[in-house]
C-alpha atoms as a PDB file:
ATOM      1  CA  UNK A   1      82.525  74.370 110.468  1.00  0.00           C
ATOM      2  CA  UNK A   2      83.516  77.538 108.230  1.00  0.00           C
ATOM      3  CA  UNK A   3      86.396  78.449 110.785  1.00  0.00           C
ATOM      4  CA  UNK A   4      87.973  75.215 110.481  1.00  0.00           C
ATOM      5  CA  UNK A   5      87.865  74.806 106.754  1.00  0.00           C
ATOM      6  CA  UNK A   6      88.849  78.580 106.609  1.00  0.00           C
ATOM      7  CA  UNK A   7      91.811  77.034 108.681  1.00  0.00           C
ATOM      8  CA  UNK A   8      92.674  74.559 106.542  1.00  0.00           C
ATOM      9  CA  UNK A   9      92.557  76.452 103.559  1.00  0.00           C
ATOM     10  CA  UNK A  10      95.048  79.247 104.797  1.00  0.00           C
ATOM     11  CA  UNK A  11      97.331  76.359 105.991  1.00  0.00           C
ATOM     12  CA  UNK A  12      97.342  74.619 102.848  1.00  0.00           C
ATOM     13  CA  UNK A  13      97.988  77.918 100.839  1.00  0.00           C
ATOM     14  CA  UNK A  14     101.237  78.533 103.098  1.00  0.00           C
ATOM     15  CA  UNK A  15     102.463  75.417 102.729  1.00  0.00           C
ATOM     16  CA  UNK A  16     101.862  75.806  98.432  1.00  0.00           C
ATOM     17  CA  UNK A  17     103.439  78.961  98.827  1.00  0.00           C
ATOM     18  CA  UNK A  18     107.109  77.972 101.034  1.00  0.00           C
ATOM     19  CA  UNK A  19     107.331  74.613  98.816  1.00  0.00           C
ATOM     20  CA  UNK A  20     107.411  76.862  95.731  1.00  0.00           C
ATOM     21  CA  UNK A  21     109.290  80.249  96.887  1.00  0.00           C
ATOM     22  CA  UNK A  22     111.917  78.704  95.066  1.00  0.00           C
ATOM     23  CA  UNK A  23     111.294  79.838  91.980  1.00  0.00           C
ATOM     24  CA  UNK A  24     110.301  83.351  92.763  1.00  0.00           C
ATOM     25  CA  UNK A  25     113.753  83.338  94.221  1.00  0.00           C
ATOM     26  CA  UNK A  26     115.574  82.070  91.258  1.00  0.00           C
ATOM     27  CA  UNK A  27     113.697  84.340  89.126  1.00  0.00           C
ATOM     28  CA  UNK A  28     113.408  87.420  90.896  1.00  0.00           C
ATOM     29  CA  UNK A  29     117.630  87.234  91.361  1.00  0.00           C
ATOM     30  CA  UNK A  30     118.324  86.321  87.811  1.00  0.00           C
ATOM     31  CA  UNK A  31     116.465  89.337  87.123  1.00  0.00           C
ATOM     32  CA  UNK A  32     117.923  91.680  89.288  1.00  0.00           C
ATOM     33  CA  UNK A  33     121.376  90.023  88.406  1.00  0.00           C
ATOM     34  CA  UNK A  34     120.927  90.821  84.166  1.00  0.00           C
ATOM     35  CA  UNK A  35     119.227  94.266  85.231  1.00  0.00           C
ATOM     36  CA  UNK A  36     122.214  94.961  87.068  1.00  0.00           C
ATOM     37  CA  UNK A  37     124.534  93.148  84.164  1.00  0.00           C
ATOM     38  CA  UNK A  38     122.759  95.691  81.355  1.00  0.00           C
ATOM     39  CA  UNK A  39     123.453  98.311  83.524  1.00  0.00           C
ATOM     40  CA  UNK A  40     126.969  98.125  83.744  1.00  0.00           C
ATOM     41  CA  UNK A  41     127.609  97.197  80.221  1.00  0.00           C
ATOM     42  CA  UNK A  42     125.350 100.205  79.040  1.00  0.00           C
ATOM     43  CA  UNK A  43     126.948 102.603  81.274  1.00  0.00           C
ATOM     44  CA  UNK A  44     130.511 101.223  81.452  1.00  0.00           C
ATOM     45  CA  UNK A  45     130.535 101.931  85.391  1.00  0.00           C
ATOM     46  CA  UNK A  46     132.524  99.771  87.260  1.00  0.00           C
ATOM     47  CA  UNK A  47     131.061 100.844  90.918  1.00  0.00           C
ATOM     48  CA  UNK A  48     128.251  97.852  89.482  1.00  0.00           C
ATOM     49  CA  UNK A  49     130.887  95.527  89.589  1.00  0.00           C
ATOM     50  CA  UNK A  50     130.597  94.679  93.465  1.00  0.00           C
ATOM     51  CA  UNK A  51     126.879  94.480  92.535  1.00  0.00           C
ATOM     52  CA  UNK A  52     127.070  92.036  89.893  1.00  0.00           C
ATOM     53  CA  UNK A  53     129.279  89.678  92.136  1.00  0.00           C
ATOM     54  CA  UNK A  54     127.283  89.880  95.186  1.00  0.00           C
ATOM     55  CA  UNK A  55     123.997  88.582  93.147  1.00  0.00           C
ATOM     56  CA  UNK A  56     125.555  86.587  91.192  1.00  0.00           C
ATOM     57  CA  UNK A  57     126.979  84.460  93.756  1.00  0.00           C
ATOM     58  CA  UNK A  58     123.807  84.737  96.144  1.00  0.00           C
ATOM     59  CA  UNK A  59     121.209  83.407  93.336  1.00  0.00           C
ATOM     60  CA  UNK A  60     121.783  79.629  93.080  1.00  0.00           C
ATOM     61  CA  UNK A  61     122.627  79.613  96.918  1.00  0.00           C
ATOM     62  CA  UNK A  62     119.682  80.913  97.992  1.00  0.00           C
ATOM     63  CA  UNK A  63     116.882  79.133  95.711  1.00  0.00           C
ATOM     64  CA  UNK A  64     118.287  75.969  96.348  1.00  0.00           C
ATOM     65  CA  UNK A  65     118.240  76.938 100.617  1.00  0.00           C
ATOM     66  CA  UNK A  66     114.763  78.065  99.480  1.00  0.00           C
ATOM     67  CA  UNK A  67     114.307  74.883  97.965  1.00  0.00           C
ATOM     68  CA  UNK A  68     115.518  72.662 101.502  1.00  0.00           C
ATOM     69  CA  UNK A  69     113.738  74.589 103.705  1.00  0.00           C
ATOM     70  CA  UNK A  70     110.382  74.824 101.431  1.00  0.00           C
ATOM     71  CA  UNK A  71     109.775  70.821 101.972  1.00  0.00           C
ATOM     72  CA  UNK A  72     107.230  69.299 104.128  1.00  0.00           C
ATOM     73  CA  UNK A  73     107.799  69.721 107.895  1.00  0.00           C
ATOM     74  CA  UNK A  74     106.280  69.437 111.081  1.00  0.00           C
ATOM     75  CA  UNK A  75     108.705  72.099 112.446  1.00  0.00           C
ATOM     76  CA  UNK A  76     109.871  73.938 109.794  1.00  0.00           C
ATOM     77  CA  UNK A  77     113.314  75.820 110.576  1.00  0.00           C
ATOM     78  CA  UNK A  78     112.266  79.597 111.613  1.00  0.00           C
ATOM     79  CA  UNK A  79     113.897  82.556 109.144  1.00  0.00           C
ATOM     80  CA  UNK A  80     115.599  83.873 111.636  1.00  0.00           C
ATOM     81  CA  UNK A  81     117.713  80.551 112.205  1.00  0.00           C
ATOM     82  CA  UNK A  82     118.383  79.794 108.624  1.00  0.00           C
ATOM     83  CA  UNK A  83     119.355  83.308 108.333  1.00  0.00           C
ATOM     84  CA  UNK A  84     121.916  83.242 111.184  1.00  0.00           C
ATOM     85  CA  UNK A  85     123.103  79.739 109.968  1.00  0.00           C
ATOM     86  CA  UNK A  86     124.006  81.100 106.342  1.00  0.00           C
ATOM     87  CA  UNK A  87     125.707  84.379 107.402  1.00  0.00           C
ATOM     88  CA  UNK A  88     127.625  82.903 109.902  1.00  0.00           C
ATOM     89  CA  UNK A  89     128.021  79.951 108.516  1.00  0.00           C
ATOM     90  CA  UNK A  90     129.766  81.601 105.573  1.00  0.00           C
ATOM     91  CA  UNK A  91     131.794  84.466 107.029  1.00  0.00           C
ATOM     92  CA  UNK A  92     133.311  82.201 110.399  1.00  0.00           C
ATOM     93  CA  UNK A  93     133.177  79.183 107.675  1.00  0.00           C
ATOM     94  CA  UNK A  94     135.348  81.025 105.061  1.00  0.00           C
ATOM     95  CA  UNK A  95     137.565  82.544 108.169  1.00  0.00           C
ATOM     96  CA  UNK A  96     138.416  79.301 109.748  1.00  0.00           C
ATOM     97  CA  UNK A  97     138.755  77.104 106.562  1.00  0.00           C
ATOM     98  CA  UNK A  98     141.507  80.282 105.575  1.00  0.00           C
ATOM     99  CA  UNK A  99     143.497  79.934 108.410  1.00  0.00           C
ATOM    100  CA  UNK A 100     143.648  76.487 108.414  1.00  0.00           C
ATOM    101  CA  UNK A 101     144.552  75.885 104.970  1.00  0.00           C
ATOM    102  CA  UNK A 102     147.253  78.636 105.692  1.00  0.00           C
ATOM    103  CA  UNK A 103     148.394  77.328 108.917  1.00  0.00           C
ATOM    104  CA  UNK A 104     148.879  74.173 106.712  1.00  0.00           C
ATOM    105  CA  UNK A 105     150.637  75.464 104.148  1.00  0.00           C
ATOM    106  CA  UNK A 106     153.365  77.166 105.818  1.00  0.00           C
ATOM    107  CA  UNK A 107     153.691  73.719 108.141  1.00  0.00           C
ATOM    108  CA  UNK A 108     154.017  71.699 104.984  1.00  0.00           C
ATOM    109  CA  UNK A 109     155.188  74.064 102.213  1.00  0.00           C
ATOM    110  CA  UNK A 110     152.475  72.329  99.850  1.00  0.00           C
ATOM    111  CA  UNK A 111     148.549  72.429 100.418  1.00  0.00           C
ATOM    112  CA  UNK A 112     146.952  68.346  99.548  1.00  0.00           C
ATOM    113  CA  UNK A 113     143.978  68.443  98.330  1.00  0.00           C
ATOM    114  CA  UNK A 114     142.704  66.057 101.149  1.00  0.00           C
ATOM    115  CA  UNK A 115     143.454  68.518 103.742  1.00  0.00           C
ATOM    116  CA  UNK A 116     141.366  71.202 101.793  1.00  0.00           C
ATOM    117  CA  UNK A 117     138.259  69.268 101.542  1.00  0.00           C
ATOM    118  CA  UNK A 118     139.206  68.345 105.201  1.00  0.00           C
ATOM    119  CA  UNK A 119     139.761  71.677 106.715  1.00  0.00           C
ATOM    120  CA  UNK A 120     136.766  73.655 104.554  1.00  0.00           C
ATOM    121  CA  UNK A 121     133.983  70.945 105.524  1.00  0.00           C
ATOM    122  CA  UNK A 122     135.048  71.165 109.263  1.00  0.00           C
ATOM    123  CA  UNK A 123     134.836  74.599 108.985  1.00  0.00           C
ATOM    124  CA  UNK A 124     131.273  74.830 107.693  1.00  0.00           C
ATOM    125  CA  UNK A 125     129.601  72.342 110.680  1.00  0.00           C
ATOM    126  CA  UNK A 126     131.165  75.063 112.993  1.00  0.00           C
ATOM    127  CA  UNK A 127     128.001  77.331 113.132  1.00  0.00           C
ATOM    128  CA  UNK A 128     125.218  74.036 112.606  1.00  0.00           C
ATOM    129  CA  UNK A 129     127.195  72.471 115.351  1.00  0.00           C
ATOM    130  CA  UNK A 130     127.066  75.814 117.716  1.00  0.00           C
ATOM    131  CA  UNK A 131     123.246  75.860 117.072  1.00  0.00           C
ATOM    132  CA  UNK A 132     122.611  72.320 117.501  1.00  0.00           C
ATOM    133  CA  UNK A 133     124.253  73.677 121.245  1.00  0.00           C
ATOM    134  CA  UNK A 134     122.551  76.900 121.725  1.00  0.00           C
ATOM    135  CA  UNK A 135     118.797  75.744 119.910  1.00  0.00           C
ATOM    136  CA  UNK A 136     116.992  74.748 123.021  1.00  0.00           C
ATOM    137  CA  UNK A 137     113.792  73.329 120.865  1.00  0.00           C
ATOM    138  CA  UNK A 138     115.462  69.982 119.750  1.00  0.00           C
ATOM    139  CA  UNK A 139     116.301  70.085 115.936  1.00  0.00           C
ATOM    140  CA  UNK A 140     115.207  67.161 114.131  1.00  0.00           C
ATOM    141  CA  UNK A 141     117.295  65.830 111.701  1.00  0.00           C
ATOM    142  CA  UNK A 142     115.324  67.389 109.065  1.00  0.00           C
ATOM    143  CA  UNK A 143     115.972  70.600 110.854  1.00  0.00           C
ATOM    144  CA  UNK A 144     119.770  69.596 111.031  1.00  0.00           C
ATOM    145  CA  UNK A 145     119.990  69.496 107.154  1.00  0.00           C
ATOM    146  CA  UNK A 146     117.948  72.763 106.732  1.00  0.00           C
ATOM    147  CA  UNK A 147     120.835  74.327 108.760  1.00  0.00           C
ATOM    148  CA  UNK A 148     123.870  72.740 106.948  1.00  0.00           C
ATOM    149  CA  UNK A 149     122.081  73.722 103.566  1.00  0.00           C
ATOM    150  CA  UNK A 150     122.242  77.341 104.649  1.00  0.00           C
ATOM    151  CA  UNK A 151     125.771  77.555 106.563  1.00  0.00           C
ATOM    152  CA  UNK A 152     127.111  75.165 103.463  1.00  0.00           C
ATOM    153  CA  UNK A 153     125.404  78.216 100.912  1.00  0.00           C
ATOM    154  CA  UNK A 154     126.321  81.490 102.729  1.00  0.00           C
ATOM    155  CA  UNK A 155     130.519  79.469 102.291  1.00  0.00           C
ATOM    156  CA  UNK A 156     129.622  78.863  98.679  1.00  0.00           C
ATOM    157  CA  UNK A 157     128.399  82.387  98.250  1.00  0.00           C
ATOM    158  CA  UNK A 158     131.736  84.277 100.299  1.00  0.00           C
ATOM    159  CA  UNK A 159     133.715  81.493  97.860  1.00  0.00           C
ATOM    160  CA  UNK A 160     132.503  82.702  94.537  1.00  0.00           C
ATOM    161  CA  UNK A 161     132.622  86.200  95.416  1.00  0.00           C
ATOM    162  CA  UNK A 162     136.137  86.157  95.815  1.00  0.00           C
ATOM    163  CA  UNK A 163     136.992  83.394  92.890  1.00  0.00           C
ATOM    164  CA  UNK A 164     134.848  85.822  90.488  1.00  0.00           C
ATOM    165  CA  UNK A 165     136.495  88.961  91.823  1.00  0.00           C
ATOM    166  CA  UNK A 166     139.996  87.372  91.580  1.00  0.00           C
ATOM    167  CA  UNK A 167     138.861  86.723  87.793  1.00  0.00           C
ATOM    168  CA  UNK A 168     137.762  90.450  87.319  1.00  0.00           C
ATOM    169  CA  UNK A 169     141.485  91.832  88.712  1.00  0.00           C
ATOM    170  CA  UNK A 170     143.136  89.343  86.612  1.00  0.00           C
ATOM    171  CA  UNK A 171     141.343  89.565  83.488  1.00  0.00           C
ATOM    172  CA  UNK A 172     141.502  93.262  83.818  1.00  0.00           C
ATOM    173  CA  UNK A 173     138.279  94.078  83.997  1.00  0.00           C
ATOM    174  CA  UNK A 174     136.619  91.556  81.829  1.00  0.00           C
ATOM    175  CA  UNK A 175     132.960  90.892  82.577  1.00  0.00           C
ATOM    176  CA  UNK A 176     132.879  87.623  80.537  1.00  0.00           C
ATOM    177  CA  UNK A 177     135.783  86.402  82.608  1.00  0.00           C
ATOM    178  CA  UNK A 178     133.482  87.647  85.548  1.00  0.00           C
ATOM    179  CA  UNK A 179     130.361  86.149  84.259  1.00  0.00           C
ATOM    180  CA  UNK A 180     131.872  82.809  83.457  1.00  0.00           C
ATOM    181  CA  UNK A 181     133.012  82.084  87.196  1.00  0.00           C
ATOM    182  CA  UNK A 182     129.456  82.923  88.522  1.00  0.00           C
ATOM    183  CA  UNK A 183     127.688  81.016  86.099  1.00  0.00           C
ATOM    184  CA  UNK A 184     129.777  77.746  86.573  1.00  0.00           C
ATOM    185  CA  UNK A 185     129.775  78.162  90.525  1.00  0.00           C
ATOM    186  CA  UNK A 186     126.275  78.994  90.882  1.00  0.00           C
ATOM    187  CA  UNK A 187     125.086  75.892  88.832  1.00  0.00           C
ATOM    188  CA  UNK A 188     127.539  73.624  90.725  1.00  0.00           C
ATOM    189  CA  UNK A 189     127.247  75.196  94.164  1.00  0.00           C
ATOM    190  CA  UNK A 190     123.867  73.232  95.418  1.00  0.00           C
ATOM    191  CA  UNK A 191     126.025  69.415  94.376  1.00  0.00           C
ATOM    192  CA  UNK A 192     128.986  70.752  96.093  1.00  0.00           C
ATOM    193  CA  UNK A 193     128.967  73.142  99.433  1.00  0.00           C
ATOM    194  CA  UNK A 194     125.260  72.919 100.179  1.00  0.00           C
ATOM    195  CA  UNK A 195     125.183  69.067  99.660  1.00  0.00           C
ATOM    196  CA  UNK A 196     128.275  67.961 101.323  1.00  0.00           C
ATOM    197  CA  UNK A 197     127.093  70.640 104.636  1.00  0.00           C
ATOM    198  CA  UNK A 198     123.409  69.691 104.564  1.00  0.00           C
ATOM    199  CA  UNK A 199     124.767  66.124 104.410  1.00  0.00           C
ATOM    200  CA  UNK A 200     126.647  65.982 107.483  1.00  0.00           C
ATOM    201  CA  UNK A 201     125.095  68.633 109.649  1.00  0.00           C
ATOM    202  CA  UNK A 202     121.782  66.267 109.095  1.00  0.00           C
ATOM    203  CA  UNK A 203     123.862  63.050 110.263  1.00  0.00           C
ATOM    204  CA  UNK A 204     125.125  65.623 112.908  1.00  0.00           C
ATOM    205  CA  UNK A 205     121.423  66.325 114.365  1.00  0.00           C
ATOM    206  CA  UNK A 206     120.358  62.815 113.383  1.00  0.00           C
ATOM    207  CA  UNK A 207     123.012  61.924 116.311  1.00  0.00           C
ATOM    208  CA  UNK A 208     122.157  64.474 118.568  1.00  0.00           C
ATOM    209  CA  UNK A 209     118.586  63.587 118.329  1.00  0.00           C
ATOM    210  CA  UNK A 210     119.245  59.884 119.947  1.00  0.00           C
ATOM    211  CA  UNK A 211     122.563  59.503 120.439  1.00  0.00           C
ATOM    212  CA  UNK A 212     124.356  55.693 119.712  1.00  0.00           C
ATOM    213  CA  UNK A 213     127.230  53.917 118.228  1.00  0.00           C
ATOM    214  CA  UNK A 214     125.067  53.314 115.409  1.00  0.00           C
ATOM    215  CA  UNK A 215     124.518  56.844 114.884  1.00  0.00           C
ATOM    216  CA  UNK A 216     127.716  57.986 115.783  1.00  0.00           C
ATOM    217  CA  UNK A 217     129.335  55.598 112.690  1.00  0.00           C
ATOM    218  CA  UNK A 218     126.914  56.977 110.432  1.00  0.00           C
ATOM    219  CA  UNK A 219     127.967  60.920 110.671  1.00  0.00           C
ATOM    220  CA  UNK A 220     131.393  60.220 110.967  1.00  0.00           C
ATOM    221  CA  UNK A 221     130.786  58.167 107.613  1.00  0.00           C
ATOM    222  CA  UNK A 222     128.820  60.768 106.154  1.00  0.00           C
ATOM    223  CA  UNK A 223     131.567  63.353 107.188  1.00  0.00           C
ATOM    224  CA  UNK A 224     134.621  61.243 105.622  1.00  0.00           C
ATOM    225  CA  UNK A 225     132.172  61.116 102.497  1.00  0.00           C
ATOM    226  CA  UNK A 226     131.976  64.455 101.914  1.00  0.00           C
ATOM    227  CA  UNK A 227     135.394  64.862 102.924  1.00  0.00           C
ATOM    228  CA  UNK A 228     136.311  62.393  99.776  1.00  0.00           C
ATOM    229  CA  UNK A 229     133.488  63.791  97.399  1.00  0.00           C
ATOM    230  CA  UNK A 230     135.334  67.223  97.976  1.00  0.00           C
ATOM    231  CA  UNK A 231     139.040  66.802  97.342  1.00  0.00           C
ATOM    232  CA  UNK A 232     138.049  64.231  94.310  1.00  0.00           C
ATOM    233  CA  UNK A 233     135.893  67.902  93.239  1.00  0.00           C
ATOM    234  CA  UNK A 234     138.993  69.931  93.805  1.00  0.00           C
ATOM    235  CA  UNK A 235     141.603  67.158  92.419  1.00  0.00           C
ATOM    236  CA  UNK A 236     140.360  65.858  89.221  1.00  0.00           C
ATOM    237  CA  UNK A 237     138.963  69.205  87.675  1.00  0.00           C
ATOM    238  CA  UNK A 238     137.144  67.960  84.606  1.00  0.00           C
ATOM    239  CA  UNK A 239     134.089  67.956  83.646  1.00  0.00           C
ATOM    240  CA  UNK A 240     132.972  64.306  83.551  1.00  0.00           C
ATOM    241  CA  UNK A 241     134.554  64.980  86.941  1.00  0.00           C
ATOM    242  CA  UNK A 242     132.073  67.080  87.583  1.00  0.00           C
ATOM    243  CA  UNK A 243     129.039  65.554  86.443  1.00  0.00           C
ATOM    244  CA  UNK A 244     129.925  62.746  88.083  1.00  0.00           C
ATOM    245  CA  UNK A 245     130.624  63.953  91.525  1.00  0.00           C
ATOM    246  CA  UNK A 246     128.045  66.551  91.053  1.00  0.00           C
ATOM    247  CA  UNK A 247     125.387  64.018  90.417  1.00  0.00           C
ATOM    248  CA  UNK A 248     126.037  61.873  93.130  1.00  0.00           C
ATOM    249  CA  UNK A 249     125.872  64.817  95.970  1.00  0.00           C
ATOM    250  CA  UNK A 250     123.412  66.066  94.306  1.00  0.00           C
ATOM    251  CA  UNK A 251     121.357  63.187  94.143  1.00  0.00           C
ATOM    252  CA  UNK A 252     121.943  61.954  97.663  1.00  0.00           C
ATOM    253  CA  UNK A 253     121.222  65.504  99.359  1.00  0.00           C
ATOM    254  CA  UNK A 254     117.666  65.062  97.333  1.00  0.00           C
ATOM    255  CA  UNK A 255     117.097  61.821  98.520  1.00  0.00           C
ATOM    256  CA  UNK A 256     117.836  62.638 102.004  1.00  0.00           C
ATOM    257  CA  UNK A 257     115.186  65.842 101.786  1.00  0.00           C
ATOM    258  CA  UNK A 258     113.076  63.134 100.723  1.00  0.00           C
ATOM    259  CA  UNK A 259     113.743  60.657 103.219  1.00  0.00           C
ATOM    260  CA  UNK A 260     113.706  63.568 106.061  1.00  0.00           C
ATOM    261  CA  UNK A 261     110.671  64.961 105.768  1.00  0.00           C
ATOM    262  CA  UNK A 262     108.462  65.634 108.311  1.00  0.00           C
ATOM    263  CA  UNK A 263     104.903  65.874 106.996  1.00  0.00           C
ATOM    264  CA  UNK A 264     102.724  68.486 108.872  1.00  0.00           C
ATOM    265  CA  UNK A 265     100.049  67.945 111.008  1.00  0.00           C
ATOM    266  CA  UNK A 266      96.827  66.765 109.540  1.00  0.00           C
ATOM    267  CA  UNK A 267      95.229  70.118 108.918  1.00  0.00           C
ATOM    268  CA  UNK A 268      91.167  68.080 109.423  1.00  0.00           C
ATOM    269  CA  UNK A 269      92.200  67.363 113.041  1.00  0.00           C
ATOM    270  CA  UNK A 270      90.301  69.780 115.305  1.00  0.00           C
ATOM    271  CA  UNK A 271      92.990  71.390 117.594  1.00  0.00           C
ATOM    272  CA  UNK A 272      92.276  70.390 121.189  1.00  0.00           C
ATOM    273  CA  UNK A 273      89.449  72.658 123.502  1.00  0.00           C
ATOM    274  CA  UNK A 274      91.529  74.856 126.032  1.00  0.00           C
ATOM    275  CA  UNK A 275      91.072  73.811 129.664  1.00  0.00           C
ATOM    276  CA  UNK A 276      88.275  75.631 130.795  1.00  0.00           C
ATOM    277  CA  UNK A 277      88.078  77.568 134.414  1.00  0.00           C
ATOM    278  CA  UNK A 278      86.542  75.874 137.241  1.00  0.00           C
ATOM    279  CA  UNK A 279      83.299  77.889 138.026  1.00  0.00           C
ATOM    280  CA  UNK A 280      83.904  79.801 140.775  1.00  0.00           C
ATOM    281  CA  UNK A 281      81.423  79.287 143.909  1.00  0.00           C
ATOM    282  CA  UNK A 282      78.596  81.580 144.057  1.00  0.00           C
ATOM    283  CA  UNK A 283      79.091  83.577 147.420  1.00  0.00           C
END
């Protein structure tokens, strides 16, 4: 059967090619990212600048979504979702986490860092939650974590473009002061923002999916979690801290990409004969 192994073979090559597009993402935007870097330091133009911030924030965001979605699935999340998720995700995520940290801060003259981690990761299910709504095709809870990956890195991204240009204005213009805040965000972003999202918009669709007390407990534990795991990141500030914390979101986000997976369809199994016509009556 030359068609079907022809099939299989051009199956098997995509699904090589998604689990590792990964890398070609992490090292096609560190590329562009020191090109862009060299260019600016050899020229001395600052119209680079916005440049410079906008890759260097996007890089570890994006190969680690790249990463998430790249596992084994039976329904892999389509492009066009995972786009939507991480541009919306960030810009409404970003909005809404603003003015409720705001509205907070004027209420209580003093911002906790409970109510940060509180307000920022209730702000990034917004989006997941509004396509767990709106997606028609039943998300799977692999799906679900696909989709809090990307809303949790298009926050990260919005986050550490405005941290690292806040460090340009204040440093007055210093790229080291610049390259600094994207190189320490970018390496911590997939343990922080895309694990804490991916965490609980999973539990989210792992709800949604068959709904039960059982359930239910779990993603409102998973949610309080990442709540905690969040304002212990933004409270203790060191970095055993961070190793710490950033090693155990880390490490559960993998395990749960692990645990998720969906493996595809066996690529040796025929696909079924179409119904044929019933032969029409000679006249």
């Amino acid at each position: 059967m030359p068609a079907l192994a022809a099939g299989r073979d051009t199956r098997r090559m995509g699904n090589t090619g998604r689990r590792w597009a990964w890398v070609a993402v992490l090292l096609v935007g560190v590329g562009l990212h020191l090109l862009v870097l060299e260019t600016l330091a050899g020229t001395g133009t600052v119209t680079f600048v916005p440049a410079l911030i906008l890759l260097g924030a996007c890089v570890a965001p994006a190969a680690f979504l790249a990463f998430a979605q790249g596992r084994p699935a039976r329904r892999p999340v389509p492009g066009s979702v995972v786009g939507v998720a991480a541009l919306l995700g960030g810009v409404i995520g970003v909005v809404a986490a603003g003015w409720l940290e705001y509205g907070t801060l004027h209420r209580l003259d003093v911002l906790p860092m409970a109510l940060v981690g509180l307000a920022e990761e209730t702000a990034k299910l917004i989006v997941p939650a509004g396509i767990l709504l709106l997606w028609r095709r039943h998300p799977s809870p692999a799906q679900g974590l696909v989709i809090g990956v990307a809303s949790g890195a298009g926050f990260a991204a919005l986050e550490t473009m405005g941290y690292a240009f806040t460090a340009f204005v204040g440093s007055q213009g210093s790229l080291g002061a610049v390259e600094q805040t994207l190189l320490v965000r970018g390496l911590t972003a997939p343990a922080a923002h895309l694990a804490w999202t991916g965490l609980t918009a999973g539990a989210l669709f792992t709800f949604a999916a068959a709904p039960g007390g059982r359930k239910l407990a779990a993603f409102l534990l998973t949610f309080a979690a990442a709540v905690t795991l969040h304002t212990c990141w933004d409270t203790f500030g060191t970095q055993p801290a961070y190793l710490f914390i950033g090693g155990v979101s880390l490490g559960w986000v993998l395990l749960r990409l692990h645990l998720d997976r969906e493996p595809p369809a066996a690529s040796g199994t025929p696909a079924a004969p179409a119904p044929r016509e019933p032969a029409a009556h000679p006249r």
